[in-house]
Protein backbone atom coordinates (compact mmCIF):
# COMPACT_ATOMS: atom_id res chain seq x y z
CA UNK A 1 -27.27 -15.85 40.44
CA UNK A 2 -28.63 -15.85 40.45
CA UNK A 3 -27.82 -15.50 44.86
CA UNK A 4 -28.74 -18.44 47.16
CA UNK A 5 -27.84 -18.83 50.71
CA UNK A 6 -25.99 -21.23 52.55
CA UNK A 7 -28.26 -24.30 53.90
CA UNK A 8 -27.93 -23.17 57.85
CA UNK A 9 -30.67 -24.71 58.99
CA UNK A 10 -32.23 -28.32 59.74
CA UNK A 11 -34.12 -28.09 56.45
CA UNK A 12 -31.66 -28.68 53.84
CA UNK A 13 -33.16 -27.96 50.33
CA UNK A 14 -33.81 -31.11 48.39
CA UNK A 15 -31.81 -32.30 45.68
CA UNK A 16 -32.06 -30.19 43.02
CA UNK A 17 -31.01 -32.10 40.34
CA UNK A 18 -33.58 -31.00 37.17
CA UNK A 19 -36.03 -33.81 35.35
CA UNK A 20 -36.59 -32.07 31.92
CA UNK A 21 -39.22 -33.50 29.95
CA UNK A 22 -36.41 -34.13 26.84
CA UNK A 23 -34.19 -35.99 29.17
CA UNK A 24 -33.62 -38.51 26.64
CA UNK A 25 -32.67 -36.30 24.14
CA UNK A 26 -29.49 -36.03 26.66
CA UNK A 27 -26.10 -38.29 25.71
CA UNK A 28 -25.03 -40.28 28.55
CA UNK A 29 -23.18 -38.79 31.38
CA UNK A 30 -20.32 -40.00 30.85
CA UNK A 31 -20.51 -37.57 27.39
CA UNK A 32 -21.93 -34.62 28.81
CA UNK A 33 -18.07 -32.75 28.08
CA UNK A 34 -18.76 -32.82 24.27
CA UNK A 35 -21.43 -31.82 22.12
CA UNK A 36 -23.36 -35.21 20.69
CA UNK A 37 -22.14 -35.74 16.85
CA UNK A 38 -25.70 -35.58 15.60
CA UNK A 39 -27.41 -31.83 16.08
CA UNK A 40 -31.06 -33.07 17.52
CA UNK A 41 -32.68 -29.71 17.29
CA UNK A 42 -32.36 -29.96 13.46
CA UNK A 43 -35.34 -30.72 11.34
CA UNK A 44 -36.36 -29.12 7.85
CA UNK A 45 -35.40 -25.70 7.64
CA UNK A 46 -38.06 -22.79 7.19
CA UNK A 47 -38.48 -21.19 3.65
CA UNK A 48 -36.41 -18.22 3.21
CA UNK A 49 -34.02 -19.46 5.75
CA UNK A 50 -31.36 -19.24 2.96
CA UNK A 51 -31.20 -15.91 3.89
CA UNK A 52 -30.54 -15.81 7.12
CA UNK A 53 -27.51 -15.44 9.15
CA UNK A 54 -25.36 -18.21 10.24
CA UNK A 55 -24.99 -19.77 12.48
CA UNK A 56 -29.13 -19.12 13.37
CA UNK A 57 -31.49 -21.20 15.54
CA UNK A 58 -35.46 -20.64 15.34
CA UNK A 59 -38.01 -19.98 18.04
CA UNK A 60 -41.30 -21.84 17.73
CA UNK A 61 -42.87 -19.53 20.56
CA UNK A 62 -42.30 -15.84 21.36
CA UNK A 63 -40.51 -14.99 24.47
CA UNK A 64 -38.36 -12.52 26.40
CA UNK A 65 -37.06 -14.47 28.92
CA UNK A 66 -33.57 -15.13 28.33
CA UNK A 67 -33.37 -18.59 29.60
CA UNK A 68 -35.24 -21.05 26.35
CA UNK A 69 -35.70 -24.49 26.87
CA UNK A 70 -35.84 -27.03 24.19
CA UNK A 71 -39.45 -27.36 23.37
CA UNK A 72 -39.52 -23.97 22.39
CA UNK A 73 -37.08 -24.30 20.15
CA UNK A 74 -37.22 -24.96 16.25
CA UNK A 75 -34.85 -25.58 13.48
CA UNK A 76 -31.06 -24.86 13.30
CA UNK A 77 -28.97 -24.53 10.95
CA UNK A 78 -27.21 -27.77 11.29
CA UNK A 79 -24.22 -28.00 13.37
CA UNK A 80 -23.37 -25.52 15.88
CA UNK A 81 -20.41 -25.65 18.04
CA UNK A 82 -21.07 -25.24 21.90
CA UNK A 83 -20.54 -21.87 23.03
CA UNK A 84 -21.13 -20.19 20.09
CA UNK A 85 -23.12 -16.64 19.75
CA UNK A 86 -26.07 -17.31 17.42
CA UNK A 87 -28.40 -15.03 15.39
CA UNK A 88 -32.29 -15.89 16.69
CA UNK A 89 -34.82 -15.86 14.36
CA UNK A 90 -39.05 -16.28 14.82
CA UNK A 91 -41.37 -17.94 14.07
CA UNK A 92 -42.30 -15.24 11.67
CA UNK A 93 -38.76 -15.22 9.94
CA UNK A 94 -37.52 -12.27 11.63
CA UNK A 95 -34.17 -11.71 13.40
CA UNK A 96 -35.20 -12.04 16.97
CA UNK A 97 -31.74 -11.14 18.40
CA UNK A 98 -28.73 -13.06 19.35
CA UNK A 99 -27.90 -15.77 22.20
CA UNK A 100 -25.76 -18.36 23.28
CA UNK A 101 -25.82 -21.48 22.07
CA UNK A 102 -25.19 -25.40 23.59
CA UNK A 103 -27.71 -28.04 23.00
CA UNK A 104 -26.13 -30.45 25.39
CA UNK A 105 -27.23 -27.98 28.41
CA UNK A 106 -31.04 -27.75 30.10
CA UNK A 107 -31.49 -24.32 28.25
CA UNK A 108 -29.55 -24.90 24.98
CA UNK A 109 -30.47 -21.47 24.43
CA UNK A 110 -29.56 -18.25 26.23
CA UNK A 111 -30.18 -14.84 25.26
CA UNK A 112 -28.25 -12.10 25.30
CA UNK A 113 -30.27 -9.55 22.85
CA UNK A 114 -33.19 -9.09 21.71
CA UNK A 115 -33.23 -7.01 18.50
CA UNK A 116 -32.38 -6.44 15.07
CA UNK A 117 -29.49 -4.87 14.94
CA UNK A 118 -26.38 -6.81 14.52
CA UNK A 119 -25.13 -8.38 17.68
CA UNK A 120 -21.70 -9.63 18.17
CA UNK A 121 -18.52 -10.09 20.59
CA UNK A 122 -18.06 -6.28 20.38
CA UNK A 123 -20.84 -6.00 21.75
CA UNK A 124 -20.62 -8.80 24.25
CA UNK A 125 -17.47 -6.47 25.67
CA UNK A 126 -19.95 -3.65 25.54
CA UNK A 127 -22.46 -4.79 28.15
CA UNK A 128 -19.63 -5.71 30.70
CA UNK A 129 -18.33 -2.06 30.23
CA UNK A 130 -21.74 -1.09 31.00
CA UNK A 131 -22.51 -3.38 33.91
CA UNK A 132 -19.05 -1.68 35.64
CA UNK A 133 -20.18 1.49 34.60
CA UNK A 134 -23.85 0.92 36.50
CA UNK A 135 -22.05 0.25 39.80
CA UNK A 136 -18.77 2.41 39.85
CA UNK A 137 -20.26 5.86 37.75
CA UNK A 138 -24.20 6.38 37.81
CA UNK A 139 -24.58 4.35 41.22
CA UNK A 140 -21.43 5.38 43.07
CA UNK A 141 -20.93 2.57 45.17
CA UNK A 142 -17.37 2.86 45.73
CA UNK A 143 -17.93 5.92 47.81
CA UNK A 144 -19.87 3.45 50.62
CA UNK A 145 -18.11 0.21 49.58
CA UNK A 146 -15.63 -1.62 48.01
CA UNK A 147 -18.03 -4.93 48.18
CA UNK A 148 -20.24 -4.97 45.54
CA UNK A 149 -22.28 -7.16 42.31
CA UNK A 150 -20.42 -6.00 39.37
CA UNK A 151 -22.34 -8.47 37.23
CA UNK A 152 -25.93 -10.00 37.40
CA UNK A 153 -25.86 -12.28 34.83
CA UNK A 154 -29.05 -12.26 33.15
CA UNK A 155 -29.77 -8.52 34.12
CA UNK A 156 -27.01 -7.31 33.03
CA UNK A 157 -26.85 -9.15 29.27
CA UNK A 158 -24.80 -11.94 30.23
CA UNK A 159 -26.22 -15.03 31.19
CA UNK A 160 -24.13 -17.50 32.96
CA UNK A 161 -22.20 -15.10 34.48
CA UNK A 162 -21.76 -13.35 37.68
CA UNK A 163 -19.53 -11.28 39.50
CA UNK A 164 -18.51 -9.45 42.93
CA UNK A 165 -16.23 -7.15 43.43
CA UNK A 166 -14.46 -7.56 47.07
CA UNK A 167 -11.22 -5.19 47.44
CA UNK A 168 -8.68 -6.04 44.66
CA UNK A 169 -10.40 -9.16 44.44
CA UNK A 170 -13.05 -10.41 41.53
CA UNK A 171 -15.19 -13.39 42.59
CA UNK A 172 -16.71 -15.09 39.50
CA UNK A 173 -19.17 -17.68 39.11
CA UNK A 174 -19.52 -18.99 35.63
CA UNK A 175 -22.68 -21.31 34.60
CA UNK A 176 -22.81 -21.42 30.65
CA UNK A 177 -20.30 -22.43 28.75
CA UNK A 178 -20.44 -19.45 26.53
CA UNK A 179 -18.75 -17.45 29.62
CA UNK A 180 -16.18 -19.99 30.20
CA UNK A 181 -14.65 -19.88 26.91
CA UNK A 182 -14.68 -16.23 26.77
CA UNK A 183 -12.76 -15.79 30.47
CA UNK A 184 -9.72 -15.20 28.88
CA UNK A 185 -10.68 -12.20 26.94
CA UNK A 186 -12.78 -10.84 29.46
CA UNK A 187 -10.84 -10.88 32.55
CA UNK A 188 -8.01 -8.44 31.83
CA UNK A 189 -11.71 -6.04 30.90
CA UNK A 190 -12.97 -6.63 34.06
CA UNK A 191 -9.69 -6.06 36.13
CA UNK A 192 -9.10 -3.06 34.08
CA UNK A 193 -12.53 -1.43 34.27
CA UNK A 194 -12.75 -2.40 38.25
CA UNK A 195 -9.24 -1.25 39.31
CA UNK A 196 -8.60 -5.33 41.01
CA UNK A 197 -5.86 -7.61 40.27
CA UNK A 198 -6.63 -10.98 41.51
CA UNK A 199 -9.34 -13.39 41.20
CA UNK A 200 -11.56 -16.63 41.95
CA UNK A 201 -13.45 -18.80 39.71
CA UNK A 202 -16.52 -21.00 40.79
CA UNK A 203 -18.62 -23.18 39.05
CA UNK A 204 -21.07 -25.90 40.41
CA UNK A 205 -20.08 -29.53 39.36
CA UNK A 206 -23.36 -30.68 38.37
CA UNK A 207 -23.43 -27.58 35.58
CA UNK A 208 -19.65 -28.44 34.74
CA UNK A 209 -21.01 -31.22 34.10
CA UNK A 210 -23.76 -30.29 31.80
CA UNK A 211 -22.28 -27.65 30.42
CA UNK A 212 -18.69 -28.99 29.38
CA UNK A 213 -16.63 -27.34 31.00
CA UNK A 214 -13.33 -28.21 32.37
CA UNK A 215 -12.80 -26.21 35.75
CA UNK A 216 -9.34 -27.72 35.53
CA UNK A 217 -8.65 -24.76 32.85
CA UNK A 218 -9.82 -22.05 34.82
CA UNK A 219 -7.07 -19.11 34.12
CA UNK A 220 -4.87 -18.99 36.74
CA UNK A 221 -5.27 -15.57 39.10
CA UNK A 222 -1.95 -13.45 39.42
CA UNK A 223 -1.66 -14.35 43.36
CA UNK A 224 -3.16 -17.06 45.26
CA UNK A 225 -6.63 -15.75 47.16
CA UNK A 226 -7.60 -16.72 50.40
CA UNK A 227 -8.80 -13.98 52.79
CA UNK A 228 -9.50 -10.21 51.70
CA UNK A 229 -10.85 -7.88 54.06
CA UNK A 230 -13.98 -5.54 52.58
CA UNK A 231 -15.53 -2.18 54.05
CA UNK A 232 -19.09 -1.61 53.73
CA UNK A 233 -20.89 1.23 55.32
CA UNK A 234 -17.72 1.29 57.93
CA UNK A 235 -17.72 -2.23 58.97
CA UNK A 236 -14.78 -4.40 58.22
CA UNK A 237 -15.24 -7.54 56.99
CA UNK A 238 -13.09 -10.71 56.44
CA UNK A 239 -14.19 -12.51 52.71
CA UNK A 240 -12.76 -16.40 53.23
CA UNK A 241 -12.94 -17.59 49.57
CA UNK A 242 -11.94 -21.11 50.83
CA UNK A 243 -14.76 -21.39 53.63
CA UNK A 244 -17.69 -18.96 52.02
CA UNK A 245 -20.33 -19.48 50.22
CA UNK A 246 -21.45 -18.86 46.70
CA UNK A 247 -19.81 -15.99 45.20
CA UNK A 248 -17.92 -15.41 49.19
CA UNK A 249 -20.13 -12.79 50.80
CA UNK A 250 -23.97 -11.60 50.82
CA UNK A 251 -23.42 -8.12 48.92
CA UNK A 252 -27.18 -7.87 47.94
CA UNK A 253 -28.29 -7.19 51.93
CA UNK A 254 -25.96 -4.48 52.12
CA UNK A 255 -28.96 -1.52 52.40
CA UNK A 256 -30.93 -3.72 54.06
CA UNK A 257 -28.37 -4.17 56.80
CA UNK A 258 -27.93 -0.66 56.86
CA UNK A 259 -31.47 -0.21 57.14
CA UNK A 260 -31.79 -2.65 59.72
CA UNK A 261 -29.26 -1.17 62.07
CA UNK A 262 -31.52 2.27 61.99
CA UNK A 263 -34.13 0.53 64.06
CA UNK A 264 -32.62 -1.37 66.46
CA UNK A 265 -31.17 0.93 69.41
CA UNK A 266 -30.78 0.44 72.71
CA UNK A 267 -33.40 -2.55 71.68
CA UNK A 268 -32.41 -6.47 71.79
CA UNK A 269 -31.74 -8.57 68.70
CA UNK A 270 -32.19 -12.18 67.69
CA UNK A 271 -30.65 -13.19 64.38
CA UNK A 272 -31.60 -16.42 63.03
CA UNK A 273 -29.22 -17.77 60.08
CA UNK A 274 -26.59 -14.98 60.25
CA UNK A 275 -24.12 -16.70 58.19
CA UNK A 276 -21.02 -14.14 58.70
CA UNK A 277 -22.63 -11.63 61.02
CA UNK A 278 -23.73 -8.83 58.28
CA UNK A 279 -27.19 -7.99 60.47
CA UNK A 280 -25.68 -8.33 63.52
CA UNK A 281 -22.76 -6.63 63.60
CA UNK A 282 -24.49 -3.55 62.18
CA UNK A 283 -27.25 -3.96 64.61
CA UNK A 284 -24.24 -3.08 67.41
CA UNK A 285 -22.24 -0.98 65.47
CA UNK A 286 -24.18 1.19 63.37
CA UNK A 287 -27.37 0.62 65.10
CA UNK A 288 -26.50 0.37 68.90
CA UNK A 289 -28.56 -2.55 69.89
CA UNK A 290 -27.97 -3.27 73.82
CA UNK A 291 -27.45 -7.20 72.87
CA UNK A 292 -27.87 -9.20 70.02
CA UNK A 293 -27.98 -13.14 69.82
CA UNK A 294 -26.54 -14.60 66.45
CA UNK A 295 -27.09 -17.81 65.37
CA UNK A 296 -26.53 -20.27 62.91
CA UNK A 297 -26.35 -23.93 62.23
CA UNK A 298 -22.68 -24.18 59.92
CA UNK A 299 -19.78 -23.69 62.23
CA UNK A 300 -17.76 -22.00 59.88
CA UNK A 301 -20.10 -19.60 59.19
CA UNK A 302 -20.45 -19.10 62.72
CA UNK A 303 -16.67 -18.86 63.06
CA UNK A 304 -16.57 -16.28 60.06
CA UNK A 305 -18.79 -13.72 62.35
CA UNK A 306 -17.14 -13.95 65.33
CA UNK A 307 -13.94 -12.92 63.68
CA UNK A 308 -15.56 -10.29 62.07
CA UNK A 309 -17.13 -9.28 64.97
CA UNK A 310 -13.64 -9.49 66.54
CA UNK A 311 -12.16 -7.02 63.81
CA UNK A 312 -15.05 -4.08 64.30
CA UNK A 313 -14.61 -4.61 68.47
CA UNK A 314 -18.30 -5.73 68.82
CA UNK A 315 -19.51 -8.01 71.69
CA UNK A 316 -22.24 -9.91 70.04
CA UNK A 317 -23.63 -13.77 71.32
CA UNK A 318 -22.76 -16.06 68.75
CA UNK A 319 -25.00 -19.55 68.99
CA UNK A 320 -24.07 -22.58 66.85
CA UNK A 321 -27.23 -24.03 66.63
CA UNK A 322 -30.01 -24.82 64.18
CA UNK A 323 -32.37 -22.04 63.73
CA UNK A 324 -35.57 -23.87 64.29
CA UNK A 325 -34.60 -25.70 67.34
CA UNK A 326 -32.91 -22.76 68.96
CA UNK A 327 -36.07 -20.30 68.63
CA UNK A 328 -38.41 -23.34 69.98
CA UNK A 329 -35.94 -23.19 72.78
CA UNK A 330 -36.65 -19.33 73.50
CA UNK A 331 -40.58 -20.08 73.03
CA UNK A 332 -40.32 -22.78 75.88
CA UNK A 333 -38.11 -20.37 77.67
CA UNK A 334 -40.52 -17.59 77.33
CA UNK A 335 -37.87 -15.19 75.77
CA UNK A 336 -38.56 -12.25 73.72
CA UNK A 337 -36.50 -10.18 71.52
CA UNK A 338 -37.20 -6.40 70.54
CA UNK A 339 -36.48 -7.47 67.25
CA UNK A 340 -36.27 -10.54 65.65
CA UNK A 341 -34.37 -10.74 62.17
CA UNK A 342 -34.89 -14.19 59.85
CA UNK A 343 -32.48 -14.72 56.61
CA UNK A 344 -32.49 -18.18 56.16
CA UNK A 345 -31.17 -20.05 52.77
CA UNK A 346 -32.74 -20.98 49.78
CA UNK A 347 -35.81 -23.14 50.93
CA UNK A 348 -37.19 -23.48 47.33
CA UNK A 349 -34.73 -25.04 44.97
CA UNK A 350 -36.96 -26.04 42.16
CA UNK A 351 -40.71 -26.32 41.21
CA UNK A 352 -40.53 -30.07 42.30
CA UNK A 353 -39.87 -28.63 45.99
CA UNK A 354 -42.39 -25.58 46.06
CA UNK A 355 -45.01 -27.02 48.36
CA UNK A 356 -41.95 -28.33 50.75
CA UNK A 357 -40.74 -25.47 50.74
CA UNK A 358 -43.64 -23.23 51.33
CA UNK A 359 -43.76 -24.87 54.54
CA UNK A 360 -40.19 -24.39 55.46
CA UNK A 361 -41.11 -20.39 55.64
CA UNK A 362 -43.95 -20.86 57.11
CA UNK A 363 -42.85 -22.87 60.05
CA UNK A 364 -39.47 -20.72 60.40
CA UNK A 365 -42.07 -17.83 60.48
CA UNK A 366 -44.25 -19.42 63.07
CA UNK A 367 -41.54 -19.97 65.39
CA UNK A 368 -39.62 -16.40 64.51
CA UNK A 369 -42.85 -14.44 65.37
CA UNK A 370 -43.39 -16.24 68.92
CA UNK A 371 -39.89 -14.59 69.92
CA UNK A 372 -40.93 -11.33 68.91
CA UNK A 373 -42.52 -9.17 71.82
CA UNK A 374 -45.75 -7.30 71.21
CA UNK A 375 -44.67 -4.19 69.26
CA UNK A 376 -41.73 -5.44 68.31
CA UNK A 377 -39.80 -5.34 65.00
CA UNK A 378 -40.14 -8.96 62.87
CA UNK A 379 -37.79 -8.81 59.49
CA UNK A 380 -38.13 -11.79 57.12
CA UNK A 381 -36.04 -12.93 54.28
CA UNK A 382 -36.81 -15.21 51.40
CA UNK A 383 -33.63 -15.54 48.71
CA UNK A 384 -35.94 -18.09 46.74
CA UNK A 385 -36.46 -16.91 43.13
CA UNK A 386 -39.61 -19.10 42.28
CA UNK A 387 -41.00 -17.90 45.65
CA UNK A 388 -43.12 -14.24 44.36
CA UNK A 389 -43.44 -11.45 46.56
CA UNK A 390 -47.00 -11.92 46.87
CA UNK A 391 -46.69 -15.66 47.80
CA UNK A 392 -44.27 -14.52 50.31
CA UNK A 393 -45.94 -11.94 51.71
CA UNK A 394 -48.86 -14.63 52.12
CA UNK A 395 -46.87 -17.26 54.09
CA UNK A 396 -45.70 -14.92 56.41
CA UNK A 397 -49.26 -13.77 57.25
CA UNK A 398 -50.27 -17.15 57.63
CA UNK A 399 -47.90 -17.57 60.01
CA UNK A 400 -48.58 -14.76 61.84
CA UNK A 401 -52.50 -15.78 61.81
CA UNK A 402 -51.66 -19.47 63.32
CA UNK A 403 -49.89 -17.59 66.23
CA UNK A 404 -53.12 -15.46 66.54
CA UNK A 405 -50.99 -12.06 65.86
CA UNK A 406 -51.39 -9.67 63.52
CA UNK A 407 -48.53 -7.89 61.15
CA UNK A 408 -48.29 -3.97 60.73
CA UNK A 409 -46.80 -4.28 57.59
CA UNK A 410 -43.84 -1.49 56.17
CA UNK A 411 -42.96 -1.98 52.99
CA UNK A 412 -40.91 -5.22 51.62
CA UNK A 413 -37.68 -4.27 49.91
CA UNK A 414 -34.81 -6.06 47.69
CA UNK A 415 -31.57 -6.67 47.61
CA UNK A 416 -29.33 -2.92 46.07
CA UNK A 417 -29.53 -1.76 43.13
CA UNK A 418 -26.73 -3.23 41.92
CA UNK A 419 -28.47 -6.41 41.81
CA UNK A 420 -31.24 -5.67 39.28
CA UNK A 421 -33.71 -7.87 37.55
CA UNK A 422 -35.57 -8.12 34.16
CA UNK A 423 -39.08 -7.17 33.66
CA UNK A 424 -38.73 -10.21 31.59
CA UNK A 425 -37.45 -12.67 33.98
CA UNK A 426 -39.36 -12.16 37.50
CA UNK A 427 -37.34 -15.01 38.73
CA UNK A 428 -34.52 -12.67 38.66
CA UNK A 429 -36.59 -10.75 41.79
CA UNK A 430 -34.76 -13.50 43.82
CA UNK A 431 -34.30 -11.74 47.28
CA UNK A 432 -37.43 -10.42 49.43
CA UNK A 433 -37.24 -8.53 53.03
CA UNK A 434 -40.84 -7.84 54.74
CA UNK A 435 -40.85 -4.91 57.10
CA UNK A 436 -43.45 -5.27 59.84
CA UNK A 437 -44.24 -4.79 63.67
CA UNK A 438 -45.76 -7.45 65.39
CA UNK A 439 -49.03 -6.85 67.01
């Protein structure tokens, strides 16, 4: 969750529909909503596997990484409904911890432990209680904002599965599943431990699709949900579940914003892809910028900001416009920004796209940096989770080198700390901000 932007630019990310290498292991599409009748994974099961738990699957490799794809899977112990929590064993024979389990999907399995100790839907309860309790009790975020990640999936011992807190509102986007069947147990938890009431399900067709689940039997929230309106370091703003994107609002650049907004006075702004106005209007409001330009290629995002630029009484420039075309317009013009802010979406989608992508940031970079004036502040954004922060870091200098400029690099930070990641899965480092004042 994952967290990928919205495509607000000319370069819309490829189609990122996977090839896996056991494709034909698959059923047809039109069967991808029930689990095949024959179990594939199943082959001649280890010695002393009598002894072992049921239902169990078996690793052929060693890993940590929570998502595992088919070829690194072994035996199981014959047939396994989808959804089900299953005890992992080794190579070696040992209990490797527990996952969840559904061979028709691209990762059939997903951890959720690793361990010997015994592992069930107790303690699948358990790690939500301690996800909320992260945010709301040892972080404190309630006392800034009532917008926050109250799940990361993955990070947080629940794959499949994430969730933001806006208001009295819980936004949910389920992936696996395992999650989907457990939604009715686990949403009275969630509203209890986060003080909401209401809620909103999502969940992407294609991994419906895979998965087997029927979005049709979503559980019904106890009101209808269309607008809420969130706080967040002061600034009010408007969450359109209908219009948004992903999850309905970008909680992960919260400090970053913040942040942001500290360096900006009295200076001009330019931000490219600012979806529903989170840089800009704390580059006014917070920060006191003297003018800031906003723009952004979907209208409704653009329509989002200016109402919540509306609601916090800020006069900010809102451009619809793609982001490429309108900085080459300010290069021809020969305009320059004190500061020059660039969160554009998710440019790498898959390894199939890398290269293509690559050169996405580095052109957006190129063009970002030729707006920037001599001394001026340059913040880029990459929400690609393939992309590492080296290979960022790279492109951007790269791009600062083909302009003949050099970078007086900061520091490159993260989305908050309630978005964390596993040392296990450096995917999960998804979201990367360079600092730096261009020379």
């Amino acid at each position: 969750m994952n967290d990928s932007h919205s495509p607000r630019s000319s370069y819309h990310p490829r189609d990122s529909r996977s090839k896996p290498s056991w494709r034909d292991r698959r059923p047809p599409a039109g069967r991808l909503r029930t689990a095949p009748k024959k179990n594939l994974f199943v082959n001649k099961s280890p010695e002393g596997s009598e002894s072992w738990l049921s239902p169990w699957v078996e690793l052929k490799y060693f890993t940590y990484n929570p998502a595992v794809f088919p070829r690194m899977l072994g035996s199981v112990s014959g047939e396994i409904a989808p959804g089900s929590l299953v005890h992992v064993y080794d190579k070696n024979g040992e209990l490797f911890g527990s996952g969840f389990w559904n061979e028709t999907s691209r990762t059939p399995l997903r951890m959720v432990y690793h361990g010997r100790d015994a592992f069930g839907e107790r303690e699948l309860d358990a790690a939500l209680e301690r996800a909320v309790k992260l945010r709301r009790d040892i972080l404190r975020l309630d006392e800034t904002t009532n917008a926050y990640r109250v799940l990361h999936g993955d990070s947080d011992g629940v794959g499949g599965l994430v969730v933001d807190r806006y208001a009295d509102v819980l936004s949910l986007e389920v992936s696996t599943l395992a999650v989907w069947q457990r939604l009715e147990r686990w949403l009275p938890l969630l509203h209890r431990l986060c003080d909401t009431r209401r809620h909103v399900i999502q969940v992407d067709d294609g991994i419906a699709r895979m998965e087997g689940i029927r979005p049709e039997d979503a559980p019904e929230s106890s009101a209808p949900v269309k607008l809420v309106k969130i706080v967040e370091n002061g600034i009010t703003y408007e969450v359109d579940f209908a219009q948004g994107h992903k999850t309905g609002f970008f909680c992960d650049q919260r400090d970053n914003r913040l942040k942001f907004a500290s360096l900006v006075k009295g200076g001009t702004v330019l931000d490219l892809c600012c979806y529903s106005g989170g840089f800009s209007i704390a580059a006014k409001m917070l920060g006191g910028a003297a003018e800031v330009t906003a723009v952004d290629l979907d209208e409704k995002a653009v329509a989002m900001a200016r109402r919540n630029a509306n609601i916090n009484q800020q006069r900010i420039e809102f451009v619809h416009a793609d982001a490429f075309v309108y900085a080459r317009q300010m290069v021809r013009n020969g305009r320059l920004f004190d500061a020059v802010l660039l969160d554009p979406p998710k440019f790498i989608i898959g390894r199939d796209g890398f290269e293509e992508g690559i050169k996405k940031y580095h052109d957006l970079n190129m063009l970002g940096l030729q707006c920037v004036r001599p001394g001026g502040l340059f913040v880029t954004c990459s929400c690609s989770g393939l992309l590492s922060p080296y290979e960022f870091e790279q492109t951007v200098i790269k791009a600062a080198q083909r302009q003949g400029r050099k970078l007086q690099i900061m520091g490159m930070t993260g989305p908050g700390w309630d978005h964390p990641y596993l040392s296990t899965y450096p995917e999960g480092r998804y979201l990367k901000v360079l600092w730096a004042i261009a020379l």
